[in-house]
N, C-alpha and C. Protein backbone atom coordinates (compact mmCIF):
# COMPACT_ATOMS: atom_id res chain seq x y z
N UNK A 1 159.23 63.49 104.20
CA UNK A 1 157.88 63.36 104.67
C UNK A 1 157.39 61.95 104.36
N UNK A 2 156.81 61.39 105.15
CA UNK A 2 156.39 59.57 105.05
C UNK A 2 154.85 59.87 104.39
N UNK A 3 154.84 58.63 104.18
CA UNK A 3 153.43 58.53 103.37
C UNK A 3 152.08 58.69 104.12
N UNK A 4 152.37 58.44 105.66
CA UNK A 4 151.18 58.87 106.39
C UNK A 4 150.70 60.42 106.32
N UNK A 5 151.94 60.75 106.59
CA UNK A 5 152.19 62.80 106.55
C UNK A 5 151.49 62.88 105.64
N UNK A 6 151.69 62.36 104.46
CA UNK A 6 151.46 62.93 103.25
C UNK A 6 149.96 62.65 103.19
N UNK A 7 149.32 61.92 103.42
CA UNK A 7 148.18 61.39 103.39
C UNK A 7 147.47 62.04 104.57
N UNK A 8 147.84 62.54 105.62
CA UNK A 8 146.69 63.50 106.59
C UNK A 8 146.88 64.75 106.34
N UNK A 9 148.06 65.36 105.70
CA UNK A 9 148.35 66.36 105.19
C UNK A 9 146.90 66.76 104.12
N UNK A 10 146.89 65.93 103.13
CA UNK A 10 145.92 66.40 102.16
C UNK A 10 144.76 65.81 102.80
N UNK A 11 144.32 65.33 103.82
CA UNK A 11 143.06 65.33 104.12
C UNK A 11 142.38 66.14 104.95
N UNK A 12 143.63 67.21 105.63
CA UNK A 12 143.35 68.24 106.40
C UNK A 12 143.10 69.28 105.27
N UNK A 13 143.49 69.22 103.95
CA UNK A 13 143.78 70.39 102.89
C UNK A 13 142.39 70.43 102.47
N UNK A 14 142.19 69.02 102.27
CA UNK A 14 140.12 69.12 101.72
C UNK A 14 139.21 69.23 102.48
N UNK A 15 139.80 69.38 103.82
CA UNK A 15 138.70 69.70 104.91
C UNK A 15 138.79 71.13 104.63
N UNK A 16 139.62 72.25 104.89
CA UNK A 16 140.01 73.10 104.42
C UNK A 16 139.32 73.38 103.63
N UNK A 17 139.42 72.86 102.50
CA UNK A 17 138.79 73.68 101.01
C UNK A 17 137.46 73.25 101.50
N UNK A 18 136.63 72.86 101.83
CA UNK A 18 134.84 72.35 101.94
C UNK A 18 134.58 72.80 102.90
N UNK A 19 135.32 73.64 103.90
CA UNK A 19 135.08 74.38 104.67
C UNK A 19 135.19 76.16 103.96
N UNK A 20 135.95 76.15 103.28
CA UNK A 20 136.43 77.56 102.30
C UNK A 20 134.73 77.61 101.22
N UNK A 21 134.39 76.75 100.48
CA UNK A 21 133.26 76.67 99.88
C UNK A 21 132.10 76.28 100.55
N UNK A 22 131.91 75.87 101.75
CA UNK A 22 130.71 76.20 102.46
C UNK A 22 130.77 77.57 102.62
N UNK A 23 131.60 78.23 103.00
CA UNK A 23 131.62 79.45 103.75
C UNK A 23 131.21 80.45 102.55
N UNK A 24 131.67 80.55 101.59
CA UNK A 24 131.46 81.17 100.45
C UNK A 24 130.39 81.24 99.35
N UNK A 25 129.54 80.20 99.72
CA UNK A 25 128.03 80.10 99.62
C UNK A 25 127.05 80.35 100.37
N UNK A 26 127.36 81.19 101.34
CA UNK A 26 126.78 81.65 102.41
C UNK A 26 125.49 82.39 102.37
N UNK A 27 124.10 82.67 103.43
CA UNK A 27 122.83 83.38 102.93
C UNK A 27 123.73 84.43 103.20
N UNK A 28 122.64 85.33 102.91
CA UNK A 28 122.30 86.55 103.19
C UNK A 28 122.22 86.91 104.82
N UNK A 29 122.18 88.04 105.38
CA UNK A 29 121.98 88.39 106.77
C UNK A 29 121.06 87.78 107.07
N UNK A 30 119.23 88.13 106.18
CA UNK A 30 118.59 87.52 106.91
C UNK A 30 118.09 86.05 106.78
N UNK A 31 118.82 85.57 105.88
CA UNK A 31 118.71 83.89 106.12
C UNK A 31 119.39 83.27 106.28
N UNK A 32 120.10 84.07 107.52
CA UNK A 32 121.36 83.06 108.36
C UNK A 32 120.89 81.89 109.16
N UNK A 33 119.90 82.47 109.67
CA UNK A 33 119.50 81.06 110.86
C UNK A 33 118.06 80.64 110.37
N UNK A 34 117.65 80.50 109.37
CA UNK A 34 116.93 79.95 108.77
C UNK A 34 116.66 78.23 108.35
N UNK A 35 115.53 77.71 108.49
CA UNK A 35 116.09 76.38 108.92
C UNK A 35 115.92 75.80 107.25
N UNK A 36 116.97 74.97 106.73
CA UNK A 36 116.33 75.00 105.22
C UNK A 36 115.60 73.54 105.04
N UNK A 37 115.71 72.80 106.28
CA UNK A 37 115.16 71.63 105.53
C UNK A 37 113.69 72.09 105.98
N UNK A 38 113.03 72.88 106.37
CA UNK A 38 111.46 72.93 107.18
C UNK A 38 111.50 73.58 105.89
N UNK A 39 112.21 74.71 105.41
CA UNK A 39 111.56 75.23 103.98
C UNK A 39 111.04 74.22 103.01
N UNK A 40 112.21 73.71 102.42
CA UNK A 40 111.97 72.52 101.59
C UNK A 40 110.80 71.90 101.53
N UNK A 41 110.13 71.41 103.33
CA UNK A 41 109.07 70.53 103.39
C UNK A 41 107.47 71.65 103.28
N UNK A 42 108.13 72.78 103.61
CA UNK A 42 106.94 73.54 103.14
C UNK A 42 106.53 73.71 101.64
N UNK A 43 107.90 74.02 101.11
CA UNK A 43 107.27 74.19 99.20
C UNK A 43 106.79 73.12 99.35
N UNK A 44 107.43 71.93 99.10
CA UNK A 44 106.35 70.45 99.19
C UNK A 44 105.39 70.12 99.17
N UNK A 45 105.16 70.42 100.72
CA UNK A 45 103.91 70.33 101.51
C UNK A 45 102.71 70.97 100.89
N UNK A 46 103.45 72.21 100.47
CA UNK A 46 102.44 73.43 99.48
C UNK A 46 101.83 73.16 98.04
N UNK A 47 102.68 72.12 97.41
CA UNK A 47 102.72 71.69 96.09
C UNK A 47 102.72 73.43 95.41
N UNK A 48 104.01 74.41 96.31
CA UNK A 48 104.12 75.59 95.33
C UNK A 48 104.80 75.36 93.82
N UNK A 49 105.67 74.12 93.74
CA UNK A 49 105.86 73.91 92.63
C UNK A 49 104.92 73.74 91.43
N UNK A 50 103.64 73.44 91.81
CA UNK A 50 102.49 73.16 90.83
C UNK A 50 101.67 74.39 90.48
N UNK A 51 101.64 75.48 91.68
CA UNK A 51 101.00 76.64 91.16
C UNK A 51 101.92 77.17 90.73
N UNK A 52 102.88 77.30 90.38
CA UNK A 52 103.86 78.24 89.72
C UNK A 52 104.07 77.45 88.06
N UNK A 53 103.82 76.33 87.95
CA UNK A 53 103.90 75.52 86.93
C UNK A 53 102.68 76.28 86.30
N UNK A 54 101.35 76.49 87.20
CA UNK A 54 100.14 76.96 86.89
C UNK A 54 100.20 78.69 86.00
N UNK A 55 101.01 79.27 86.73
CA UNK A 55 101.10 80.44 86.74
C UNK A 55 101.96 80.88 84.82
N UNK A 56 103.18 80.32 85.06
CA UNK A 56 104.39 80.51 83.82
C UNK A 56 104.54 79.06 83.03
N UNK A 57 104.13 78.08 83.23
CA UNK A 57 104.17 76.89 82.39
C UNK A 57 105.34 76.54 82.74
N UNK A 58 105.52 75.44 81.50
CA UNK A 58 106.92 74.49 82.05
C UNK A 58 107.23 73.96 82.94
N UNK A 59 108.74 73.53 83.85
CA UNK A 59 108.58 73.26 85.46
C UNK A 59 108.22 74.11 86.49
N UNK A 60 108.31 75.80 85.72
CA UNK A 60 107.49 76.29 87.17
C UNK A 60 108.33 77.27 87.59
N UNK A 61 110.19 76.99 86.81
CA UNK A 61 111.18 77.79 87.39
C UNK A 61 110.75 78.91 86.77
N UNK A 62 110.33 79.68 86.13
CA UNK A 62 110.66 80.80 85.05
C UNK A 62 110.27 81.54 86.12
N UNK A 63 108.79 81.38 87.61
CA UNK A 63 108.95 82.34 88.04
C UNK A 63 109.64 83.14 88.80
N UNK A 64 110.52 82.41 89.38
CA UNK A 64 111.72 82.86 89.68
C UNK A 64 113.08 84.01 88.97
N UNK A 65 112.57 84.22 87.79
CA UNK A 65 113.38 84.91 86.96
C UNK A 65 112.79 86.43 86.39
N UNK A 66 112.05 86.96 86.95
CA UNK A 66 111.13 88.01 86.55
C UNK A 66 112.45 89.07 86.29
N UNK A 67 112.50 89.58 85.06
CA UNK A 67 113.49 90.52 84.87
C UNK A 67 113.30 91.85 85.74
N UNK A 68 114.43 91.24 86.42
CA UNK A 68 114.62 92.32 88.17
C UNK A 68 114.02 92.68 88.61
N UNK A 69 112.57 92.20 88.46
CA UNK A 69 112.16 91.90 89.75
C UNK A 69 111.87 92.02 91.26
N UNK A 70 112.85 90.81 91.49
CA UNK A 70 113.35 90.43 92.80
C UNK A 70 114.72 90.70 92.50
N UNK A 71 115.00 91.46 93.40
CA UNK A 71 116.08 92.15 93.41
C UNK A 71 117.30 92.21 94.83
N UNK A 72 116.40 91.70 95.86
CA UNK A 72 117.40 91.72 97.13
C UNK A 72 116.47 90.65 97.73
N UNK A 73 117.14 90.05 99.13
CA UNK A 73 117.35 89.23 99.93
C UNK A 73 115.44 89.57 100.82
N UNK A 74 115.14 90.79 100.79
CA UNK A 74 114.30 91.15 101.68
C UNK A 74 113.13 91.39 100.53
N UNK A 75 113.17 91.75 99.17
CA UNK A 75 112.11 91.57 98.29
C UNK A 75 111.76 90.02 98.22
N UNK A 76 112.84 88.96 98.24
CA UNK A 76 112.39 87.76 97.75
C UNK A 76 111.65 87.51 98.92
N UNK A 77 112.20 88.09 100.15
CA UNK A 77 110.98 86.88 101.37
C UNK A 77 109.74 87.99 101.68
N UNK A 78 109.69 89.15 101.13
CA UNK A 78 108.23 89.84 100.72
C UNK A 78 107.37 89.21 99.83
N UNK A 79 108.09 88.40 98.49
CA UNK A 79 107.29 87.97 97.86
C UNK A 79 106.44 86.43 98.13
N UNK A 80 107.55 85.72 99.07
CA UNK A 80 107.06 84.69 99.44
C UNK A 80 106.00 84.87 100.96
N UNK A 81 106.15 86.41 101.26
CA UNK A 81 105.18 86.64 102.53
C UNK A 81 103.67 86.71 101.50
N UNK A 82 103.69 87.68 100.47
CA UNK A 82 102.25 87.82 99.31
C UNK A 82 102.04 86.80 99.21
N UNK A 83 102.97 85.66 99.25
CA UNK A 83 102.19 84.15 98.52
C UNK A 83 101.62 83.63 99.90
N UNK A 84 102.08 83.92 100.85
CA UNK A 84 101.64 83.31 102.30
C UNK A 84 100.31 83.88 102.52
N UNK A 85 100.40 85.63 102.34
CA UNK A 85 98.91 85.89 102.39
C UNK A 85 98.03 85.44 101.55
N UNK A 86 97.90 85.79 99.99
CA UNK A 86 97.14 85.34 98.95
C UNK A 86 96.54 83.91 99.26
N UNK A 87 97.53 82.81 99.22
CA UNK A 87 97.14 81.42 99.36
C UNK A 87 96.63 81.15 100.54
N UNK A 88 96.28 81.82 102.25
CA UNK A 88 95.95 81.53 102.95
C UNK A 88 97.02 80.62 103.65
N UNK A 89 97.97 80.53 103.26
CA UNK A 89 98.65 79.04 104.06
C UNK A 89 99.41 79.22 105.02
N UNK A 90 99.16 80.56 106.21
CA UNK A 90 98.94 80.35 107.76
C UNK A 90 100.26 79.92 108.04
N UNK A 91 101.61 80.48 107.36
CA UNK A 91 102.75 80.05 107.72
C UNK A 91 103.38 81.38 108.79
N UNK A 92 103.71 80.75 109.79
CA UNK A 92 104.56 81.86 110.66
C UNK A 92 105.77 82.61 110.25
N UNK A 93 106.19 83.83 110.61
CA UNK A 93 107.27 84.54 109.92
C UNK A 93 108.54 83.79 109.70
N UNK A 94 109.33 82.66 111.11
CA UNK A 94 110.14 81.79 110.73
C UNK A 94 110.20 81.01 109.37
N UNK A 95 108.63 80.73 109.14
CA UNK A 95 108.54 79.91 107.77
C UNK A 95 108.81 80.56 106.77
N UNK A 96 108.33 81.40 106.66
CA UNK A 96 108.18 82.58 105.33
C UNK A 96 109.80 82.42 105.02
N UNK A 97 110.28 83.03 106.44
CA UNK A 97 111.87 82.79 106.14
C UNK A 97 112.57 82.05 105.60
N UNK A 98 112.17 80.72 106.07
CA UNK A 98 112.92 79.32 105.66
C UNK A 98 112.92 79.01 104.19
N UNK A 99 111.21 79.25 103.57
CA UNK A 99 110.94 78.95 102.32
C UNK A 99 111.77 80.01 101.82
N UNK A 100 111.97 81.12 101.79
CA UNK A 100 112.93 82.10 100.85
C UNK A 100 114.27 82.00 100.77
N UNK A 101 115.02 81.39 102.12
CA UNK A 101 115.72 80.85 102.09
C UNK A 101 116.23 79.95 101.38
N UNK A 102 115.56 78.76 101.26
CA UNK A 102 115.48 77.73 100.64
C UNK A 102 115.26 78.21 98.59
N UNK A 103 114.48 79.37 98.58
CA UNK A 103 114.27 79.88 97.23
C UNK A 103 115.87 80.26 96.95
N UNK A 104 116.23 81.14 97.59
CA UNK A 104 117.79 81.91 97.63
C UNK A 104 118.45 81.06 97.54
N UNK A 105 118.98 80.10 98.26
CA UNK A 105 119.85 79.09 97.76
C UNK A 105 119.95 78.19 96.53
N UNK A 106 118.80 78.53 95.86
CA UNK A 106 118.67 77.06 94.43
C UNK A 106 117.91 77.89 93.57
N UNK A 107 118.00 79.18 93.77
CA UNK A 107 117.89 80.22 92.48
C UNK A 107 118.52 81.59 92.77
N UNK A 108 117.95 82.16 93.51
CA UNK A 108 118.40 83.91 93.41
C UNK A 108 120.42 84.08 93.74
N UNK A 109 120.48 82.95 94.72
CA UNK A 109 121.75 83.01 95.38
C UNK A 109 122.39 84.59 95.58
N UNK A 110 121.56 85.05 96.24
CA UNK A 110 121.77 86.84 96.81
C UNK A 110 123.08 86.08 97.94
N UNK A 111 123.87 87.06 98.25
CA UNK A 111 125.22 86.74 98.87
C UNK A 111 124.69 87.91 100.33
């Protein structure tokens, strides 16, 4: 095998594997087509990081950790629908989605 072989060989192998670990970090059913960067710009936009700082102290993560809680894929984007009603902030059901989405991926990681 020549050194080129050898060299597209393993670059087909790590495409492979980063295709194997995208896939395996995958949402949930219902935040498959969820868009995550509009989530992102909504917590943001929301400064929900600051009322939750408000709420549990510290950076804000702890509320995310309510001992069980939140328990499935469809409780977490219920809870982020209560925060949609409570706060008034007039986000459409796509959004609700996106932001839980976006929660699920960088805490709950429900499969």
């Amino acid at each position: 095998m020549t050194l080129k072989m050898r060299s597209t060989l393993s670059a087909s192998c790590l495409v492979v594997g980063l295709v194997v670990a995208a896939t395996s970090s995958a949402q949930p059913a219902l935040f498959k087509d969820a868009d995550l960067k509009l989530g992102m710009q909504l917590i943001a936009g929301n400064k929900c990081d600051s009322c939750h700082q408000g709420r549990v102290g510290g950076d804000g993560s702890a509320i995310y950790k309510p001992l069980g809680r939140i328990n499935t894929p469809g409780f977490l984007r219920g809870m982020v629908e209560q925060c949609n009603t409570e706060l008034n902030l007039g986000f459409f059901p796509e959004e609700v989605t996106a932001v839980a989405a976006v929660l699920n991926r960088d805490h709950y990681k429900f499969k």
